[in-house]
Protein backbone atom coordinates (compact mmCIF):
# COMPACT_ATOMS: atom_id res chain seq x y z
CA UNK A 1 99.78 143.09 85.67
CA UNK A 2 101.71 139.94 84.07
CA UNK A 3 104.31 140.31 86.36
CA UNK A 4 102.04 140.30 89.05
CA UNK A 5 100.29 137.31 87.77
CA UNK A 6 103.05 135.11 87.24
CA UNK A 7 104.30 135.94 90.73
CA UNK A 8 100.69 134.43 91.97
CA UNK A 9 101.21 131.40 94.84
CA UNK A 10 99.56 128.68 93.00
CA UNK A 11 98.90 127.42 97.05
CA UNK A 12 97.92 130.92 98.24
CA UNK A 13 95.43 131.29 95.00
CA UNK A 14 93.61 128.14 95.37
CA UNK A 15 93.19 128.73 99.10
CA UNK A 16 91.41 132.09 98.25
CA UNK A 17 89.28 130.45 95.94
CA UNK A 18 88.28 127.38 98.46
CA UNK A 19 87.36 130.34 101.08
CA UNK A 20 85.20 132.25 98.45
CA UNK A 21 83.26 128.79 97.64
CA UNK A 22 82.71 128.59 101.39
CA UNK A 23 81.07 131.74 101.78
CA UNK A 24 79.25 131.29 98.53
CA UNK A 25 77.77 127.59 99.60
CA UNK A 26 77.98 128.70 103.45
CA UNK A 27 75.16 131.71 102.47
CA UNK A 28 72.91 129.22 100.46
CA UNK A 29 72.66 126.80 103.19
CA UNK A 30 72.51 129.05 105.74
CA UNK A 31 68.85 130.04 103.97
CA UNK A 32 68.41 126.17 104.80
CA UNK A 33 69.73 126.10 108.25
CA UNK A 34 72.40 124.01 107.66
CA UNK A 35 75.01 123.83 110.06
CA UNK A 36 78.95 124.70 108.71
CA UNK A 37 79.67 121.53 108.87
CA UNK A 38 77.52 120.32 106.03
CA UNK A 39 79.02 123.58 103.91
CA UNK A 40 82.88 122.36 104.42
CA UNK A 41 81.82 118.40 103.31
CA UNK A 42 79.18 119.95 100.45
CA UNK A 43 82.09 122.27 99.05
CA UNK A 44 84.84 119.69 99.81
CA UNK A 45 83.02 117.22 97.27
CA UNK A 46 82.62 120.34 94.70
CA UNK A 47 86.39 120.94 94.76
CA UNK A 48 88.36 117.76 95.05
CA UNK A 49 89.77 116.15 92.62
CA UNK A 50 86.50 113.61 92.59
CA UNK A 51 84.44 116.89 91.66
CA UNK A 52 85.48 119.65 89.34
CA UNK A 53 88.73 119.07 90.21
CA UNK A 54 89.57 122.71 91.49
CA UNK A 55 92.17 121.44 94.35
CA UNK A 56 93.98 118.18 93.45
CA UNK A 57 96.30 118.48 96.04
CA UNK A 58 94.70 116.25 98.56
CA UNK A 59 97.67 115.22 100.66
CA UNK A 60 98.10 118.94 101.60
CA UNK A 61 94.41 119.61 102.35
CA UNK A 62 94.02 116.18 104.56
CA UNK A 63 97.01 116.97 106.55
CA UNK A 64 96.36 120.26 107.23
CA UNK A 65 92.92 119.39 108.28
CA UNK A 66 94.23 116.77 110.64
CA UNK A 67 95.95 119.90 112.42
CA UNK A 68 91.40 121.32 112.87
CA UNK A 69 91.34 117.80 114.56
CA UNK A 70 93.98 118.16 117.05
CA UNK A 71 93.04 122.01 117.43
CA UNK A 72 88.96 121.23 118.15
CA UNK A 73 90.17 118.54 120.92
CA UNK A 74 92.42 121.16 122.69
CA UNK A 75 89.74 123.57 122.74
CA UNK A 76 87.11 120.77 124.00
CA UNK A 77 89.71 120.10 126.77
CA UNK A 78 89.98 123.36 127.68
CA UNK A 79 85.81 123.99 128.08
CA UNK A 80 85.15 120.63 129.82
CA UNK A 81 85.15 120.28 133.65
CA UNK A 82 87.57 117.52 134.97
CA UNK A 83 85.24 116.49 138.03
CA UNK A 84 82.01 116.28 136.23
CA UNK A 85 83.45 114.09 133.28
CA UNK A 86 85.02 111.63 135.99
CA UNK A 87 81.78 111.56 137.81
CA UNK A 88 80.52 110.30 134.44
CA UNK A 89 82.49 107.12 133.96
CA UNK A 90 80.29 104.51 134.32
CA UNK A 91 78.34 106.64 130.55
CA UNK A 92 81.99 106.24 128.95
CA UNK A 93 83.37 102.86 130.09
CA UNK A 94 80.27 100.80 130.55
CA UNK A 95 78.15 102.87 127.66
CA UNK A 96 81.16 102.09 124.93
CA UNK A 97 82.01 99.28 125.75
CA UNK A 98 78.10 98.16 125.21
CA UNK A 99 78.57 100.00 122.08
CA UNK A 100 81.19 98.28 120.45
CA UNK A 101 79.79 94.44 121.31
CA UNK A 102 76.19 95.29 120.02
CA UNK A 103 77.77 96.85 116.65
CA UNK A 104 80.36 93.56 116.31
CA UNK A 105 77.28 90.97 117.21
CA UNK A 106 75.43 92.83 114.76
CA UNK A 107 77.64 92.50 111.97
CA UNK A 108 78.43 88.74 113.02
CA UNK A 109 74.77 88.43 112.46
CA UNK A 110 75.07 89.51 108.94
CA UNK A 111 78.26 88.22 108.12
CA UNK A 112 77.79 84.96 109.35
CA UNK A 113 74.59 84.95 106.27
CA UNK A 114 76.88 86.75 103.80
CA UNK A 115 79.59 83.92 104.91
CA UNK A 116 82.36 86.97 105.98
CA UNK A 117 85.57 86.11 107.43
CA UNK A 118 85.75 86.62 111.31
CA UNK A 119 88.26 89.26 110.82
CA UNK A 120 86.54 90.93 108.52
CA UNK A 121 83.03 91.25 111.20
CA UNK A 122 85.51 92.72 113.60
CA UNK A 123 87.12 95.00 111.52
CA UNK A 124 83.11 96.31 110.51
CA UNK A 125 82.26 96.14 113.69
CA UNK A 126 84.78 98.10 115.10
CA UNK A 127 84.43 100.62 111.89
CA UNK A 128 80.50 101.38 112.56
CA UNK A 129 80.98 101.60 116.42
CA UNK A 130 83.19 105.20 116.36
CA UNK A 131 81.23 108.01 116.23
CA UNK A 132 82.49 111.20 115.03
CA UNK A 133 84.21 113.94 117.43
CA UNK A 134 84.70 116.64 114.88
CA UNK A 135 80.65 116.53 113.95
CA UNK A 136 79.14 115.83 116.88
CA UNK A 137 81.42 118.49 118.83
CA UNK A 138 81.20 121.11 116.63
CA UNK A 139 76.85 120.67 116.98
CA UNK A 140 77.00 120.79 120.37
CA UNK A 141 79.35 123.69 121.06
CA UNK A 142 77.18 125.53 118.14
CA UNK A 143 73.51 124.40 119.86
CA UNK A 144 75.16 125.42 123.35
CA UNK A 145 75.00 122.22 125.09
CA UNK A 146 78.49 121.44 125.41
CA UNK A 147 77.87 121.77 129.39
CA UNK A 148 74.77 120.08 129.68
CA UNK A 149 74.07 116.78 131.37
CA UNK A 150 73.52 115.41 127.34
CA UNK A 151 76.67 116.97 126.48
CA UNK A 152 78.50 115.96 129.16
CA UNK A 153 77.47 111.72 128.73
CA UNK A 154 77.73 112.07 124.77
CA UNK A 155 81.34 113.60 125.44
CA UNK A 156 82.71 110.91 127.66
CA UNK A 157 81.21 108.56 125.25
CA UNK A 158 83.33 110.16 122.26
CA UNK A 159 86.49 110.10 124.65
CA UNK A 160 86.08 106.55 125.27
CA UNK A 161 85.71 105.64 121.53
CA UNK A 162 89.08 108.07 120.80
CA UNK A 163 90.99 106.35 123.79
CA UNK A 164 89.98 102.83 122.23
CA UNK A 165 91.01 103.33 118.49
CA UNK A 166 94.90 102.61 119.79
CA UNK A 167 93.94 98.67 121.26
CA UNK A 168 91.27 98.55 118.19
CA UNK A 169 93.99 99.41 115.89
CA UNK A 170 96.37 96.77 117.87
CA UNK A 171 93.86 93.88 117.02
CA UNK A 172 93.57 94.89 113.41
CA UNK A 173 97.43 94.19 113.30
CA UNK A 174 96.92 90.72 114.94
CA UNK A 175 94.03 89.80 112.30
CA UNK A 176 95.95 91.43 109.28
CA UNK A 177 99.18 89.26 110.38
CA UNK A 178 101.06 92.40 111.74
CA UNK A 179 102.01 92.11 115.67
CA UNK A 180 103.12 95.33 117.51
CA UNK A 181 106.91 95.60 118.83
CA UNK A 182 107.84 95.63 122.05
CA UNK A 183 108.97 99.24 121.71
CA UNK A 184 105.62 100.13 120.37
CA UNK A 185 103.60 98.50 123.37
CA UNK A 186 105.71 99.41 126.38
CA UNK A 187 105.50 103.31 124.27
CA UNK A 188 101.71 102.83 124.61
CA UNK A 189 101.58 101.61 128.25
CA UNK A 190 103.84 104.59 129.10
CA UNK A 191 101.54 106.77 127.49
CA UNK A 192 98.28 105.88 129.41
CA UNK A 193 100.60 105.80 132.58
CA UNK A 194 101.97 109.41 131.92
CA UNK A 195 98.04 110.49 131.13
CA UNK A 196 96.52 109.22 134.32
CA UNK A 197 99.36 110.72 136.03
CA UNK A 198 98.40 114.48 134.54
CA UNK A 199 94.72 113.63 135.12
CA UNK A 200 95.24 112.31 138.94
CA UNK A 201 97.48 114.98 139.76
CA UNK A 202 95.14 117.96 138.22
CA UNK A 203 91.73 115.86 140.35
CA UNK A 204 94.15 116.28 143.55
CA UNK A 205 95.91 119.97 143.27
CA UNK A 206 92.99 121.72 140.98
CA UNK A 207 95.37 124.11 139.68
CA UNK A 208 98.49 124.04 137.97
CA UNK A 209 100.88 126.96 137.36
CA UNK A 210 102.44 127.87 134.12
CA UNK A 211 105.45 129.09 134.60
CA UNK A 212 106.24 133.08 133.37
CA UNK A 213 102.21 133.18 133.20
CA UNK A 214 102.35 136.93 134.16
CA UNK A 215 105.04 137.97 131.17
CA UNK A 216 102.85 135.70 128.91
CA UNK A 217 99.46 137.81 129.79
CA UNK A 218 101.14 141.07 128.46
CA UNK A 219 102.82 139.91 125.18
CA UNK A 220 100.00 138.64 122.83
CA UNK A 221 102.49 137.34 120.33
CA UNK A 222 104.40 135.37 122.68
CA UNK A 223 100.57 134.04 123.79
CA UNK A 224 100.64 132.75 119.70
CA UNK A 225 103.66 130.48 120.40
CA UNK A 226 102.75 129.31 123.66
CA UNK A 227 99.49 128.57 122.69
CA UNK A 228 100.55 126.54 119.93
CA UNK A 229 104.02 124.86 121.57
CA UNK A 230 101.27 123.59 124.13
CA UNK A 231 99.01 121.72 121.77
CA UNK A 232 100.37 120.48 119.54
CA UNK A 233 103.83 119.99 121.74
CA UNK A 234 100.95 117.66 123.75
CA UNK A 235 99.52 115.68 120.52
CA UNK A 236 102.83 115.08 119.23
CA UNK A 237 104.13 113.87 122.33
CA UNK A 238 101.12 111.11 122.84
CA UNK A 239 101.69 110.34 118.73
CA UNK A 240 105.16 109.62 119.46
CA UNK A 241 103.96 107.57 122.05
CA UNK A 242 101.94 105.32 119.76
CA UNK A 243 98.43 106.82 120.60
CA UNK A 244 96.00 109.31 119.31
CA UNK A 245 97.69 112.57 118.63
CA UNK A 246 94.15 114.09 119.21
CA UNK A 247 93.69 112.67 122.82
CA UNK A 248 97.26 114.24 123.59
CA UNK A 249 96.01 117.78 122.39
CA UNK A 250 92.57 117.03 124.45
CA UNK A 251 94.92 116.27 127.67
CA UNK A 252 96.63 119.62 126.93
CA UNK A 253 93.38 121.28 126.94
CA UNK A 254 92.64 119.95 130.43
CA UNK A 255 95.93 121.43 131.62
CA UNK A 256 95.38 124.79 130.24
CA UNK A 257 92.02 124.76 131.74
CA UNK A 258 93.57 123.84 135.41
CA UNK A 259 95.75 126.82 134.69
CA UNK A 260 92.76 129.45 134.09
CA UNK A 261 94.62 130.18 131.38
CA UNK A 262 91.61 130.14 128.58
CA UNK A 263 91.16 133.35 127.64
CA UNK A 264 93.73 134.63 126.00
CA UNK A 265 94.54 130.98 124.28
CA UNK A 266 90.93 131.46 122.97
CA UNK A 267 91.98 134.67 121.72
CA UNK A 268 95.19 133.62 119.95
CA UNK A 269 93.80 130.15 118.22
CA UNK A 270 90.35 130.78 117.84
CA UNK A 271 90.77 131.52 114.07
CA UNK A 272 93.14 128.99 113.44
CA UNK A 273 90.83 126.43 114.78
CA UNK A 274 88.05 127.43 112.65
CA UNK A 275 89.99 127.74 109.37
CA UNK A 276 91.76 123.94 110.00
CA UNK A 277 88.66 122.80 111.36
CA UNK A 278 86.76 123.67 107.93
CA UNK A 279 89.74 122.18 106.05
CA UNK A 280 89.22 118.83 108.17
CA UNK A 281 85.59 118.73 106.95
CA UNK A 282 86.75 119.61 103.30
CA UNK A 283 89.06 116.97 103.23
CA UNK A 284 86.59 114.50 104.03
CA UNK A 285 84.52 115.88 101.32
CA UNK A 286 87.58 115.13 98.99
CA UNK A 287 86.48 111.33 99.78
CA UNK A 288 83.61 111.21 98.56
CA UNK A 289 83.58 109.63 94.92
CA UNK A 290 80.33 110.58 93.07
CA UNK A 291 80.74 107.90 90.19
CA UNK A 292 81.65 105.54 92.30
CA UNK A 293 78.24 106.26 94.47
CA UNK A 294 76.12 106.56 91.44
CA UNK A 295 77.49 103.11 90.13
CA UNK A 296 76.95 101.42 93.42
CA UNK A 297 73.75 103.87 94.97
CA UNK A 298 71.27 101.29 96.08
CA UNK A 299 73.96 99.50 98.06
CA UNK A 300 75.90 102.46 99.75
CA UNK A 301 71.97 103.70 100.22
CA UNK A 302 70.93 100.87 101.99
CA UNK A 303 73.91 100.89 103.89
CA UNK A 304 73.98 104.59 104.83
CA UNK A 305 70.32 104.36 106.12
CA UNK A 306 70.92 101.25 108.08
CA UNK A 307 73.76 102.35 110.07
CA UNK A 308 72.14 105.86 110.90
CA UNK A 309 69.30 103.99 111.97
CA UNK A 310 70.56 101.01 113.47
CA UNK A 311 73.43 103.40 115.21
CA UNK A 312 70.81 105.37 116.82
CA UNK A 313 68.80 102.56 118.02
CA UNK A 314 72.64 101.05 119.50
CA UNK A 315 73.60 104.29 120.95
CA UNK A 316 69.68 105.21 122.44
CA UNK A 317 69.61 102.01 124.35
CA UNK A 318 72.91 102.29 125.71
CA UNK A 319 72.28 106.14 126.44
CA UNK A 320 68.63 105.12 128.46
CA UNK A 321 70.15 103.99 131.93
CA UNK A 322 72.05 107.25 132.08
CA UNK A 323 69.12 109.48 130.68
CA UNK A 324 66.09 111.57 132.45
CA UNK A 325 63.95 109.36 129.77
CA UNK A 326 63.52 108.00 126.19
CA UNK A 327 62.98 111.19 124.62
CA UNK A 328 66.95 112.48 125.99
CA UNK A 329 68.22 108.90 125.23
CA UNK A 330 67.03 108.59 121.48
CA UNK A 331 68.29 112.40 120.74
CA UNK A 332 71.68 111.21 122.23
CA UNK A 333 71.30 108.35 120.05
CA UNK A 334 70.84 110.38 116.55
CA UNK A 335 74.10 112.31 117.60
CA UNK A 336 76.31 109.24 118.11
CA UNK A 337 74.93 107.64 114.75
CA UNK A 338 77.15 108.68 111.92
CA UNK A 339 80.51 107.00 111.52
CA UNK A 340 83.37 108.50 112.81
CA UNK A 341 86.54 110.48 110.92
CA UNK A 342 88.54 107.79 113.11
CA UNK A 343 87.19 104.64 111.22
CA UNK A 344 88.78 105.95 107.95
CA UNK A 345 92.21 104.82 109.58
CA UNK A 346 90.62 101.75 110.73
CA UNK A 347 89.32 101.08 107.34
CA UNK A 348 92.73 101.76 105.46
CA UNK A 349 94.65 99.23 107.67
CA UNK A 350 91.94 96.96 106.96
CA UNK A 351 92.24 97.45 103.18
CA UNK A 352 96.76 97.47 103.70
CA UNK A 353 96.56 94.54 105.80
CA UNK A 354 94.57 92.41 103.43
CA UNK A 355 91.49 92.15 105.53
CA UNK A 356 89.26 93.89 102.90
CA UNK A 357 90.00 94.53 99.15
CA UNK A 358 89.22 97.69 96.94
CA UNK A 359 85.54 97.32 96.33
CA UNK A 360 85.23 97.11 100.10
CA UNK A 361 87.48 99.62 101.27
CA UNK A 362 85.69 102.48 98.68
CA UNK A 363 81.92 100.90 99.92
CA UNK A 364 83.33 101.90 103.33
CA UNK A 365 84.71 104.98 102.47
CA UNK A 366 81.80 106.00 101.12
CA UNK A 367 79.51 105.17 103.64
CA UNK A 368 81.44 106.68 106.39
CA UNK A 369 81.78 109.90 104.46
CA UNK A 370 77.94 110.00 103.50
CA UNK A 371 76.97 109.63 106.93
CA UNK A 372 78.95 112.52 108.21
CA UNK A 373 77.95 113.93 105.51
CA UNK A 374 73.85 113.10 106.39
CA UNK A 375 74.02 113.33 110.06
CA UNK A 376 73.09 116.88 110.66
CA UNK A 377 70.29 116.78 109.04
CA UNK A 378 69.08 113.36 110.63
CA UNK A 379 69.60 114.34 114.05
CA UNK A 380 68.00 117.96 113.27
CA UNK A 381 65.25 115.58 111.76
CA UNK A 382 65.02 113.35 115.02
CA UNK A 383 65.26 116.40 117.02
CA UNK A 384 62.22 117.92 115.92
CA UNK A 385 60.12 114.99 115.68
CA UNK A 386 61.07 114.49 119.52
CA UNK A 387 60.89 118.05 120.65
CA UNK A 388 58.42 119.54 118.51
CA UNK A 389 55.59 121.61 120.95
């Protein structure tokens, strides 16, 4: 038995643990209806080093959670249809784009009376107007509508925003004093070039051909490798490229799809996504400081309920023109509201670059994390006050 125990992975032991918590919380607020996203963030808080301290090896759990990220795009890419999203532009381009100069003219409307710094109202604007991907796609694929028409407009609004951090991210560098290389732009314009390419070429041939498909459909452990080698060959390839390693894993998901090659990549990832994917929402969990919420609740409250509502109201009125009516646009509206796992970045080269100091950066950090947290429940909330026979 002491052998035994002193042989125990340390990593291996505290991963057992985290999945026992999950199931434990997961049954308690299942009695509540809670979706599993609100179990990873609840049990995420419990565990971190911030909580009871049960896993202090954040790094590990972050990263690894950034791999549910990249794994929940490729699987969105693979379940989307290329036409219909296209069809859809004018919802993404003209609908975020709305997005992002209400949220910045709002915030230069309170700045300007709290006497910010210009750089600091874009850096806050640009931080409320991302809406989460992970939440908002994991509510939609578990509500199945994923493929409806509200689906469809919310989706090419969150593949807008993802597509945008990378220029939003440039213009943070400007303002912080930090100017891209050469190398790093013409990496970016390649990028885009290379992705308009894949999308083009799939809109004009509407199937593409993996090569060896036919040996790959009889060896299920080769499927494993090719699976993987495929998205997150893709994510790397757009991260090396100076954009979102996410949107490179999305764009492999597209491809797959063009191949009818689904099935048996759902079969070999499916459980990977779901464990990384409840790591991601664990991590952000890890985030959340209670002390430093309890010290500072009435502001991070007022905040919190102001961008939830205010987001809403943004993301409602730019959601009406491409709605059947009010009821659809406001609904839409609750799902964009929360702040997205994106803005975190945006925050920390905020907070690097001098933009924003420590009192700041943790006010942000704990807003976006307590609306990600909260925003389940509020759109369940606006759901049923809008739906309700």
């Amino acid at each position: 038995m002491f052998l035994l125990s002193a042989n125990i992975d340390p990593v291996v032991s505290k991963f057992v643990l985290l999945s026992a918590i999950i199931i434990i919380v997961g049954f308690v607020l299942r009695l509540i209806k809670q979706p599993s996203i609100v179990t990873y963030m609840v049990v995420g808080v419990m565990v971190g080093p911030l909580g009871f301290g049960v896993i202090t090896d954040e790094i590990l759990i972050t990263n690894l959670g950034s791999l549910g990220l990249v794994l929940l795009l490729f699987f969105i890419g693979m379940e989307i249809h290329l036409p219909n999203l296209i069809a859809s532009w004018r919802v993404s381009i003209l609908g975020t784009a709305l997005q992002v100069i209400i949220s910045i003219a709002i915030i230069w409307a309170l700045g300007s009376y709290l006497n910010w710094k210009m750089n600091q109202i874009i850096m806050i604007g640009f931080v409320i107007s991302l809406s989460s991907t992970a939440v908002i796609l994991k509510l939609l694929q578990e509500q199945d509508q994923l493929q409806t028409k509200l689906g469809q407009n919310v989706l090419g609004i969150l593949l807008a925003q993802d597509i945008l951090i990378v220029p939003m991210l440039i213009i943070l560098g400007y303002l912080g004093g930090k100017q891209p290389t050469s190398i790093e732009s013409i990496k970016q314009i390649t990028g885009g070039i290379i992705i308009i390419s894949i999308i083009i070429y799939i809109l004009k041939n509407k199937e593409i051909r993996l090569p060896f498909r036919k040996t790959i459909a009889k060896d299920h452990e080769m499927q494993v490798f090719v699976a993987f080698t495929l998205c997150f060959g893709f994510a790397l390839f757009t991260a090396y490229l100076e954009l979102s390693a996410a949107l490179g894993a999305f764009v492999g998901g597209i491809v797959l799809s063009s191949a009818k090659s689904t099935q048996w990549v759902h079969d070999s990832l499916s459980a990977f996504k779901v464990f990384f994917v409840a790591l991601f929402f664990v991590s952000i969990g890890m985030l959340i400081d209670l002390q430093f919420i309890h010290n500072n609740l009435l502001t991070i409250g007022i905040l919190v309920t102001l961008v939830l509502i205010v987001n809403s109201g943004i993301n409602a009125l730019v959601m009406k023109p491409f709605s059947e009516n009010w009821k659809t646009s406001i609904y839409a509206g609750a799902m964009l509201s929360q702040i997205g796992e994106f803005s975190f970045i945006l925050g920390l080269i905020g907070y690097q670059s001098g933009i924003i100091h420590d009192y700041a950066y943790q006010i942000i950090i704990s807003t976006i994390s307590l609306t990600l947290l909260l925003s389940p429940l509020w759109i369940s909330v606006v759901k049923r006050l809008l739906f309700r026979s």
